[in-house]
PDB file of N, CA and C in Angstrom:
ATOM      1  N   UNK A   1       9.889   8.597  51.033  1.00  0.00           N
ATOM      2  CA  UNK A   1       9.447   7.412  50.330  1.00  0.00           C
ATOM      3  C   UNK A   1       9.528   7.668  48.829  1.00  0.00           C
ATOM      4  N   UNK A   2      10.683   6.918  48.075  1.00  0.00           N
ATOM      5  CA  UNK A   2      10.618   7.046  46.568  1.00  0.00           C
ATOM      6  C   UNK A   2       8.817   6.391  46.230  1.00  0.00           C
ATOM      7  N   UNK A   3       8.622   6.987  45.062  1.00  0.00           N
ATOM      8  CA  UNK A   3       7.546   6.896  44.069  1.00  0.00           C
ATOM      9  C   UNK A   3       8.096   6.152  42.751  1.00  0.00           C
ATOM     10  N   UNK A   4       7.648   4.792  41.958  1.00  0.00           N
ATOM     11  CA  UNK A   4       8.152   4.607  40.685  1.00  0.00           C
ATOM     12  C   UNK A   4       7.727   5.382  39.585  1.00  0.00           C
ATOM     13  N   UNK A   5       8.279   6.245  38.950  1.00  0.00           N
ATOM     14  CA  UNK A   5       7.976   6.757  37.945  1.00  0.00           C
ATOM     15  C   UNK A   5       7.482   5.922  36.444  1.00  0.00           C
ATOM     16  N   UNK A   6       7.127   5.792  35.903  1.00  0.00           N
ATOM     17  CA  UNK A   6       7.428   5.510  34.573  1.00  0.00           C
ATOM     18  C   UNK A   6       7.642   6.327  33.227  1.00  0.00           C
ATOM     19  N   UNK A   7       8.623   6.128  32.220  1.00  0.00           N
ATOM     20  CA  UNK A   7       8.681   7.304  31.660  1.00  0.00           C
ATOM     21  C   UNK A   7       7.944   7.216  30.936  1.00  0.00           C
ATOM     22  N   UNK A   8       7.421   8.167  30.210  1.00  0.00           N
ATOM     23  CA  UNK A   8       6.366   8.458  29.160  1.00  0.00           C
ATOM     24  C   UNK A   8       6.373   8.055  28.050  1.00  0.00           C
ATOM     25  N   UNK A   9       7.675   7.921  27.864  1.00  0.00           N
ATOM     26  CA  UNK A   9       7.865   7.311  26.217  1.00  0.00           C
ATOM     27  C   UNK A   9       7.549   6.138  26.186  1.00  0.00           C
ATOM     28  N   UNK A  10       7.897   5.423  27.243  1.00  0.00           N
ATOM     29  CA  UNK A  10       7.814   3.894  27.450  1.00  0.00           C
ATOM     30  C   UNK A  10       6.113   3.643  27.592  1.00  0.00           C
ATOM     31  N   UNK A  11       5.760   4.537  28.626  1.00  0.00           N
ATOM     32  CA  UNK A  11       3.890   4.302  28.388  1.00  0.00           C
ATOM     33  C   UNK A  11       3.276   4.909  26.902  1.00  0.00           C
ATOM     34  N   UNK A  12       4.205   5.721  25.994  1.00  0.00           N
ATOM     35  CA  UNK A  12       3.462   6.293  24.969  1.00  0.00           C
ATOM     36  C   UNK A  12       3.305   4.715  24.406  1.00  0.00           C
ATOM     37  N   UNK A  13       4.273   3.953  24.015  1.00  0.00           N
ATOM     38  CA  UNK A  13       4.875   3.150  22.670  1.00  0.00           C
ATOM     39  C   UNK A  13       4.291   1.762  23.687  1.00  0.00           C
ATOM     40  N   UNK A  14       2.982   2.107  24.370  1.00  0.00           N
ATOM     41  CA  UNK A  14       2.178   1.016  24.766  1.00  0.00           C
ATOM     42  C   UNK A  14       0.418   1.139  24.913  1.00  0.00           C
ATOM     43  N   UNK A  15       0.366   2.431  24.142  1.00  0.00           N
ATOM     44  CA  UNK A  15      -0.628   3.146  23.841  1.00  0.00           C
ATOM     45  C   UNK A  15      -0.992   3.917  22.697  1.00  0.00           C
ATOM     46  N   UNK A  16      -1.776   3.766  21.336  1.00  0.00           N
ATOM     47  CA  UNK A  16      -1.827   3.870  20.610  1.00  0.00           C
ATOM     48  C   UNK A  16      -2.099   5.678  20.695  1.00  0.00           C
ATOM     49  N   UNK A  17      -3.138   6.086  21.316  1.00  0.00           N
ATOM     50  CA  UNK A  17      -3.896   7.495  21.420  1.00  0.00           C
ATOM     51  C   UNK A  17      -2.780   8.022  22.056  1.00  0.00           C
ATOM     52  N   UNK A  18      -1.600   7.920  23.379  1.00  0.00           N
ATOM     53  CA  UNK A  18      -0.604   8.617  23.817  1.00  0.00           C
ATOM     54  C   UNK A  18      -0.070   8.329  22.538  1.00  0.00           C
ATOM     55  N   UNK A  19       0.606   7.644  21.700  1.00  0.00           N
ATOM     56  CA  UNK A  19       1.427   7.805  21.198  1.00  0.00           C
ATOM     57  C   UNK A  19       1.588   8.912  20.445  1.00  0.00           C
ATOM     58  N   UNK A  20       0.155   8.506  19.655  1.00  0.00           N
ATOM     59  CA  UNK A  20      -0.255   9.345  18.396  1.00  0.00           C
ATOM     60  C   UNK A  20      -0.249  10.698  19.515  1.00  0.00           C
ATOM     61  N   UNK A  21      -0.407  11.308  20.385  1.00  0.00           N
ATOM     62  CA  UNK A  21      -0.360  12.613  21.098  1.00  0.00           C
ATOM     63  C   UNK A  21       0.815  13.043  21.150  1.00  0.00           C
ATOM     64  N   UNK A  22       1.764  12.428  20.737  1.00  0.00           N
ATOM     65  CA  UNK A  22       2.860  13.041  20.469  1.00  0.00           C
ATOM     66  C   UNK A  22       3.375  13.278  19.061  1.00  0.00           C
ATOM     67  N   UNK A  23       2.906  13.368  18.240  1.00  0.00           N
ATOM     68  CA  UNK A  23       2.739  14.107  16.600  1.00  0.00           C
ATOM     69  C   UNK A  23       3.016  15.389  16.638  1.00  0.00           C
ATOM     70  N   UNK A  24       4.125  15.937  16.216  1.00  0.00           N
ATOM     71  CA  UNK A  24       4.417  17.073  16.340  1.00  0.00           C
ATOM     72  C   UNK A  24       5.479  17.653  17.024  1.00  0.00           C
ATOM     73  N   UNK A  25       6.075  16.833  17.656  1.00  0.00           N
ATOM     74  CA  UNK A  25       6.885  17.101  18.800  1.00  0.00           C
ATOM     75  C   UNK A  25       7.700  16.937  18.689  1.00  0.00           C
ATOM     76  N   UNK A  26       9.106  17.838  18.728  1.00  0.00           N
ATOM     77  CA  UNK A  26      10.863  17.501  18.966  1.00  0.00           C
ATOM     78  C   UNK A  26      11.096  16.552  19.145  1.00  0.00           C
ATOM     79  N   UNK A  27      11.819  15.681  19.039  1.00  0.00           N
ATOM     80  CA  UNK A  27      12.473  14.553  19.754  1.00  0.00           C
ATOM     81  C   UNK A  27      13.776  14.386  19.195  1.00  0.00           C
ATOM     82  N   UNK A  28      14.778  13.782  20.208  1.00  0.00           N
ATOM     83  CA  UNK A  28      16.349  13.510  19.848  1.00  0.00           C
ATOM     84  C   UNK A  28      16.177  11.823  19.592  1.00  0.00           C
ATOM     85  N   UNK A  29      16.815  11.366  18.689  1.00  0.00           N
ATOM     86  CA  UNK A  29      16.630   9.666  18.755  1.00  0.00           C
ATOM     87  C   UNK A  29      18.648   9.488  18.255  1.00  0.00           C
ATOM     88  N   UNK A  30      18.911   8.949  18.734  1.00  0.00           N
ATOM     89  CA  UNK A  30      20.246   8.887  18.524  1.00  0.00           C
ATOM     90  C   UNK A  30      21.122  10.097  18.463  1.00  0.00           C
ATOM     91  N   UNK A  31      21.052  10.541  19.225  1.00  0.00           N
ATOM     92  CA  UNK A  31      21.783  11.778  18.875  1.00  0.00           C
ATOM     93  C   UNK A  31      21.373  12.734  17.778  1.00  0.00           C
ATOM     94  N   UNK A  32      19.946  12.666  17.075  1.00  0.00           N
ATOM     95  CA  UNK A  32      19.776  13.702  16.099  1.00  0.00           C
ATOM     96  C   UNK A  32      18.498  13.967  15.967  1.00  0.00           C
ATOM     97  N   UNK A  33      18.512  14.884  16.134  1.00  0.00           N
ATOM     98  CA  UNK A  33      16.983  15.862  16.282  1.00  0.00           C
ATOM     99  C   UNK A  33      15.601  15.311  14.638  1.00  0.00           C
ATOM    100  N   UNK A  34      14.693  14.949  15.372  1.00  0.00           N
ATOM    101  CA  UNK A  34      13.425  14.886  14.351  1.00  0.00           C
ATOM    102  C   UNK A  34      12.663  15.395  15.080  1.00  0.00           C
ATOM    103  N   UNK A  35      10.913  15.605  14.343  1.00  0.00           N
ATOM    104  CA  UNK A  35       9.738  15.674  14.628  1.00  0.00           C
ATOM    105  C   UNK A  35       9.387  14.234  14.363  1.00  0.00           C
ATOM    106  N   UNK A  36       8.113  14.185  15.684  1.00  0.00           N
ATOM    107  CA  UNK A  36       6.914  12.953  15.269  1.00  0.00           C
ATOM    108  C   UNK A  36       6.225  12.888  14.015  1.00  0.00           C
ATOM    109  N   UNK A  37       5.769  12.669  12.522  1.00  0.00           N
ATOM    110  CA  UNK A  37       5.342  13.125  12.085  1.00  0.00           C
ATOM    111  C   UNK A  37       4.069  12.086  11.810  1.00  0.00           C
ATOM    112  N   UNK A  38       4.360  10.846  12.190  1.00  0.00           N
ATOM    113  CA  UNK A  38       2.979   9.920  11.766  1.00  0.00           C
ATOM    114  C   UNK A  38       3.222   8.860  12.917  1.00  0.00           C
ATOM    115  N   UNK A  39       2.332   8.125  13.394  1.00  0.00           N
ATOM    116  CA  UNK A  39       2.191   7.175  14.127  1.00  0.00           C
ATOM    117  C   UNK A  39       1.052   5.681  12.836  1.00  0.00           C
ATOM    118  N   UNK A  40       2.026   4.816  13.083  1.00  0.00           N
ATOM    119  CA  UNK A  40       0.816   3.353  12.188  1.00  0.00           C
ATOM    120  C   UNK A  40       1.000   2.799  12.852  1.00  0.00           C
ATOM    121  N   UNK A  41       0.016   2.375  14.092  1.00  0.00           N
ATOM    122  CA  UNK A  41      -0.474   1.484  15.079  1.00  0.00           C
ATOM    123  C   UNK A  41      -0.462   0.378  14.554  1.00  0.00           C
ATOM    124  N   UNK A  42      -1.438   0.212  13.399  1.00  0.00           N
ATOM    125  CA  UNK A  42      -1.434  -1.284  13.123  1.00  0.00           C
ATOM    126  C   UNK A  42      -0.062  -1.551  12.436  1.00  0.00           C
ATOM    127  N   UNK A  43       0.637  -0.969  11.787  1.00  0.00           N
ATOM    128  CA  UNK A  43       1.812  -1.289  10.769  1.00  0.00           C
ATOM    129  C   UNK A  43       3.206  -1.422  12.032  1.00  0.00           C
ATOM    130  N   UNK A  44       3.028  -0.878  13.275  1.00  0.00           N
ATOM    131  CA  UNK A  44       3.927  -0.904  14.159  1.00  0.00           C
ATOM    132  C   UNK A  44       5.017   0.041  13.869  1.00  0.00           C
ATOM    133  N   UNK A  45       4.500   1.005  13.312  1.00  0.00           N
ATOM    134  CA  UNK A  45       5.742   1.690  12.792  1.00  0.00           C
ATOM    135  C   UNK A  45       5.605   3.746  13.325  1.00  0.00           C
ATOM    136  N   UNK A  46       6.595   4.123  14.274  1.00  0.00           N
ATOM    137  CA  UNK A  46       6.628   5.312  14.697  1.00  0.00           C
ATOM    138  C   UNK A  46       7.428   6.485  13.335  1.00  0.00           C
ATOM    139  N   UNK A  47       7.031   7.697  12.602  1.00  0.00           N
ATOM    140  CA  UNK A  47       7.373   7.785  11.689  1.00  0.00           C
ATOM    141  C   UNK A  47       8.096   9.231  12.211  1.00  0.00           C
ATOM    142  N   UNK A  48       9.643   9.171  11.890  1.00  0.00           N
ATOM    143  CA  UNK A  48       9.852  10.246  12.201  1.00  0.00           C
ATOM    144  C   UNK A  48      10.800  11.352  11.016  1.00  0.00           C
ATOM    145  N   UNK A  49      10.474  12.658  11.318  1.00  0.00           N
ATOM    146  CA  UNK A  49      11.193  13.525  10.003  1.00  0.00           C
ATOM    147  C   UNK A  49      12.138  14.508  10.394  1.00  0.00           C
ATOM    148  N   UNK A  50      13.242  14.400   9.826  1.00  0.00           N
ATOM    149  CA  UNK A  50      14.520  14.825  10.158  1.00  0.00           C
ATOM    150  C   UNK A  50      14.336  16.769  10.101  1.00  0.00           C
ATOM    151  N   UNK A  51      14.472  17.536  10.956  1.00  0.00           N
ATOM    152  CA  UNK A  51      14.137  18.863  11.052  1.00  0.00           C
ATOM    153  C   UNK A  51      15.662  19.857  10.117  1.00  0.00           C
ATOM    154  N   UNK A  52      16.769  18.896  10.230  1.00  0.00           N
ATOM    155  CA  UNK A  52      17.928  19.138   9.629  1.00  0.00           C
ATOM    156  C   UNK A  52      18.347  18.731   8.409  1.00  0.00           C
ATOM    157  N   UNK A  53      17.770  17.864   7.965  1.00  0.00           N
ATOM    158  CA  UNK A  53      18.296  16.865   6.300  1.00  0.00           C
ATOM    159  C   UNK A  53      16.842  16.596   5.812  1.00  0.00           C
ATOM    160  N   UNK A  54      17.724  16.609   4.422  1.00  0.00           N
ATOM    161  CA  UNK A  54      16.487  16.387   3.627  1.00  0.00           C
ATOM    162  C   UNK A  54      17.197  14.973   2.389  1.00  0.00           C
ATOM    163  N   UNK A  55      15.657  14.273   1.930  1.00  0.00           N
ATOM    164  CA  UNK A  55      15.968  13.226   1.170  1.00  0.00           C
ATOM    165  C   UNK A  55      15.552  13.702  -0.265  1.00  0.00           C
ATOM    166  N   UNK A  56      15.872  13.055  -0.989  1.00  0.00           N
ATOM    167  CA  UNK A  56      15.053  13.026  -2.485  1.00  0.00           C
ATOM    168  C   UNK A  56      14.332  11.612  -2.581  1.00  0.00           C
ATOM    169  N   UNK A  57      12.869  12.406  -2.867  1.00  0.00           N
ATOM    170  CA  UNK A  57      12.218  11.332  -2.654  1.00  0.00           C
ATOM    171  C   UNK A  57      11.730  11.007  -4.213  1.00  0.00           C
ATOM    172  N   UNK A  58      11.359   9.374  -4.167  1.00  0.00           N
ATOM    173  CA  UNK A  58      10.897   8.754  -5.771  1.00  0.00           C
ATOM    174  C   UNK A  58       9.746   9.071  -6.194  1.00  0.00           C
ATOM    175  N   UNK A  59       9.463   9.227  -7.162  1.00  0.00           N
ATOM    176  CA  UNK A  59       8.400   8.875  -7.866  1.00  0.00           C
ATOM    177  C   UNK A  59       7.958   7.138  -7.859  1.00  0.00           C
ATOM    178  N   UNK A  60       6.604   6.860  -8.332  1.00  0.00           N
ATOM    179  CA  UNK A  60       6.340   5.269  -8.794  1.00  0.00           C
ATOM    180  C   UNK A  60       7.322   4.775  -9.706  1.00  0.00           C
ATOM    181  N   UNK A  61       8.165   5.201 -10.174  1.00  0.00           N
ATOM    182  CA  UNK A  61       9.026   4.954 -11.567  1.00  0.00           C
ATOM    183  C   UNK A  61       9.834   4.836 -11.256  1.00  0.00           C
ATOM    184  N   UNK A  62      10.718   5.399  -9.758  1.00  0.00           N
ATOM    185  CA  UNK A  62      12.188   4.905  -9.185  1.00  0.00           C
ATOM    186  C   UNK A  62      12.679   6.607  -9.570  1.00  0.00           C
ATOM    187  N   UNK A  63      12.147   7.476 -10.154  1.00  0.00           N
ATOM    188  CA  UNK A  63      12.919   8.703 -10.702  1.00  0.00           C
ATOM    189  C   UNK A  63      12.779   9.671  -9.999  1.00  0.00           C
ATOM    190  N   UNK A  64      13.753  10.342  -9.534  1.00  0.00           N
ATOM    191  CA  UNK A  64      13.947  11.293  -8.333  1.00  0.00           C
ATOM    192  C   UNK A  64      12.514  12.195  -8.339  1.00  0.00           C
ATOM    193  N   UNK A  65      11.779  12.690  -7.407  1.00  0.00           N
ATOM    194  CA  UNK A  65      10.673  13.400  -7.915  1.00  0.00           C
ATOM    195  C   UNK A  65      10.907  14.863  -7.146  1.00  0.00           C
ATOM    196  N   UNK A  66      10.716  14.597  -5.717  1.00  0.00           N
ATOM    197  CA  UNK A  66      11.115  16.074  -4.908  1.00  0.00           C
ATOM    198  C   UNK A  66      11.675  15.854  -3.956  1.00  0.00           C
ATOM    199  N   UNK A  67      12.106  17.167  -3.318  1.00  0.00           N
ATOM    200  CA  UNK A  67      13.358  17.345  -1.883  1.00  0.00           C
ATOM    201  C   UNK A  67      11.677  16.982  -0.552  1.00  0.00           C
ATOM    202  N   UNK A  68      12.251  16.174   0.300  1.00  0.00           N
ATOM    203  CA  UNK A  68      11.288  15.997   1.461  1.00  0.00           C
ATOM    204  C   UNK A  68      12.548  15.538   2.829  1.00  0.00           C
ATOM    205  N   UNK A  69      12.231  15.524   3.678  1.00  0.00           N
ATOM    206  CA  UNK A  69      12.577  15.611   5.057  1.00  0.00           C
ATOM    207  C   UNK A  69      12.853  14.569   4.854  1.00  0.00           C
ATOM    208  N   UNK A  70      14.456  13.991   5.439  1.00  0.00           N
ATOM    209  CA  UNK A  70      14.755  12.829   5.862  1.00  0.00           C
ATOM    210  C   UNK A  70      13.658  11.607   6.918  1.00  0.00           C
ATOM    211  N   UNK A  71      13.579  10.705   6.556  1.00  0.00           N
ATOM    212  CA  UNK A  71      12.636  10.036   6.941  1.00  0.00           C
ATOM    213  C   UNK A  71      13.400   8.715   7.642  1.00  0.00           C
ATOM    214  N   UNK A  72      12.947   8.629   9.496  1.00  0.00           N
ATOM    215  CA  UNK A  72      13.449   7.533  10.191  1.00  0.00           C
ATOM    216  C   UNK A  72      12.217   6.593  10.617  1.00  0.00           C
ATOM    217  N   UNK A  73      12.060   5.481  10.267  1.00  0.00           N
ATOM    218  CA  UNK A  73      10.973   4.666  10.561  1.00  0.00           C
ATOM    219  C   UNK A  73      11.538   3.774  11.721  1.00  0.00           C
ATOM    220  N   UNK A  74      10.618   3.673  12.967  1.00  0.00           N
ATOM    221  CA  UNK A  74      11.003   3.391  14.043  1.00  0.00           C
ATOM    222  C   UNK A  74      10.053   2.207  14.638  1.00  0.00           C
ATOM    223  N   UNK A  75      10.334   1.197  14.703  1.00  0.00           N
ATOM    224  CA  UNK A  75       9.450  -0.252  15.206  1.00  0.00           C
ATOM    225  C   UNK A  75       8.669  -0.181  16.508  1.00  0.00           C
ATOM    226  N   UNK A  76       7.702  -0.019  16.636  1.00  0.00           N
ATOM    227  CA  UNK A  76       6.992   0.514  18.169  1.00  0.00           C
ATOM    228  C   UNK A  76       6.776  -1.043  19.159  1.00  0.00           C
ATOM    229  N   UNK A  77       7.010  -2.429  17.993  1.00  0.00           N
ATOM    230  CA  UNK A  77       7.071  -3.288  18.624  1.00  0.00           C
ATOM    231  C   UNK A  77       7.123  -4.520  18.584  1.00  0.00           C
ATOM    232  N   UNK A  78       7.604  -5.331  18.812  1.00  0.00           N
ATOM    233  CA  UNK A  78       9.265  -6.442  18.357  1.00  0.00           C
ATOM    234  C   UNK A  78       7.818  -6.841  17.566  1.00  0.00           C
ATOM    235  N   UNK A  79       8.466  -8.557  16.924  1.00  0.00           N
ATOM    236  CA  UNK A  79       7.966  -9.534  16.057  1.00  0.00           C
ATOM    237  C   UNK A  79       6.791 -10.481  17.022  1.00  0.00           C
ATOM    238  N   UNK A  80       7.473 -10.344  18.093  1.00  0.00           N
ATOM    239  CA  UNK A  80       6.689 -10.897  19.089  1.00  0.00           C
ATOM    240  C   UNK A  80       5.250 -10.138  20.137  1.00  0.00           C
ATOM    241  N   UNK A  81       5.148  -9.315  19.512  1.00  0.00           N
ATOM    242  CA  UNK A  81       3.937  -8.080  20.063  1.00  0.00           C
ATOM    243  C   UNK A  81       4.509  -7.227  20.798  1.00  0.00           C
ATOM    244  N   UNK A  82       5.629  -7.552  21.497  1.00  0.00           N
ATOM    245  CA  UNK A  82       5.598  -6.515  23.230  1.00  0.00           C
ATOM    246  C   UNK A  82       6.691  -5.716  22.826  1.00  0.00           C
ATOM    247  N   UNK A  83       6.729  -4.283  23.224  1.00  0.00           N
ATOM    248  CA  UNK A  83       6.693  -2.825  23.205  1.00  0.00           C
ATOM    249  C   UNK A  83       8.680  -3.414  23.205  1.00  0.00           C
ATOM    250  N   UNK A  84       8.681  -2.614  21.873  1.00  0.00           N
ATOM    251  CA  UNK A  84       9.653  -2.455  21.283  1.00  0.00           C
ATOM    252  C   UNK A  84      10.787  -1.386  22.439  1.00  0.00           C
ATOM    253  N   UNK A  85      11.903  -1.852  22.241  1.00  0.00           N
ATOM    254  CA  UNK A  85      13.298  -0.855  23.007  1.00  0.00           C
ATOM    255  C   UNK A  85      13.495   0.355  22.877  1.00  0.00           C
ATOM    256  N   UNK A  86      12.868   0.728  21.450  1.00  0.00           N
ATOM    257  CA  UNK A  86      13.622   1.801  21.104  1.00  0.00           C
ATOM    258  C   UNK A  86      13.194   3.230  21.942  1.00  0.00           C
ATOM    259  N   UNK A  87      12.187   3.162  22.534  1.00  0.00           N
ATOM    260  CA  UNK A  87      11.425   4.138  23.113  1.00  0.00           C
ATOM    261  C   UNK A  87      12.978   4.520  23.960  1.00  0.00           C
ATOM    262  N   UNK A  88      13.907   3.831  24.211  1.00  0.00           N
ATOM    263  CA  UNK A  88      14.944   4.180  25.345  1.00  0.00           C
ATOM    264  C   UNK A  88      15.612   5.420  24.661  1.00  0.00           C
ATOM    265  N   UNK A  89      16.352   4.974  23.269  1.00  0.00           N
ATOM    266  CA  UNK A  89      16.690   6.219  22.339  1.00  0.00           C
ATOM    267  C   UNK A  89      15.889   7.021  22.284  1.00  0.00           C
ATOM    268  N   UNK A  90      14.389   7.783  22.408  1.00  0.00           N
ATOM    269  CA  UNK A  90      14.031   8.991  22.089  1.00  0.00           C
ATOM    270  C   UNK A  90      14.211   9.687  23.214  1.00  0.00           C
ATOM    271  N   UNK A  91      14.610  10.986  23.107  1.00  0.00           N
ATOM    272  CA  UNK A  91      14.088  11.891  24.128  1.00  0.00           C
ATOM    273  C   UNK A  91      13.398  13.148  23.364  1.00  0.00           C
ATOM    274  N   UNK A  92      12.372  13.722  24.658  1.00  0.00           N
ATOM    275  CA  UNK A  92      11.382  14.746  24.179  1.00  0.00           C
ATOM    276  C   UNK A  92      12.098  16.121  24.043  1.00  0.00           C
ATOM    277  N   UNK A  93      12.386  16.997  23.204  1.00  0.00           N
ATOM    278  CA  UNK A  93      13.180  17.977  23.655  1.00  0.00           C
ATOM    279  C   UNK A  93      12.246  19.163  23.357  1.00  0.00           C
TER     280      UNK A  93
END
């Protein structure tokens, strides 16, 4: 007798406390390796930092300030409330 699984990512990015429990953690999202590094529940936004590239990030002034981790901001869930796709692109590695 099959069992339905559900995958985890899909129950994280429908749960604020799973989600955020994954802070810290490998993940592949398109083919390229980040860490979790912030979860904004209310802002809907999964924050992730590139373990391989780095950005130059601004100052308030627009003027280059320092080298920081490429930064991918990821929608946890459409315009319409319900649990955004993208959870399909991550995997946990």
């Amino acid at each position: 007798m099959a069992t339905d699984t559900i995958n985890p990512l899909a129950a994280a990015f429908s749960d604020a406390a799973t989600l955020r429990a994954l802070c810290g953690r490998s993940v592949r999202y398109l083919g390229e390796r980040y860490q979790v590094a912030d979860v904004l529940w209310e802002d809907g936004l999964l924050i992730l930092h590139a373990s391989d590239r780095n950005a130059v990030q601004e100052d308030s002034f627009g003027r280059p300030s320092r080298v920081v981790p490429a930064e991918r901001r990821i929608a946890i869930h459409n315009e319409d409330g319900s649990v955004s796709s993208a959870w399909q692109e991550l995997e946990l590695i």
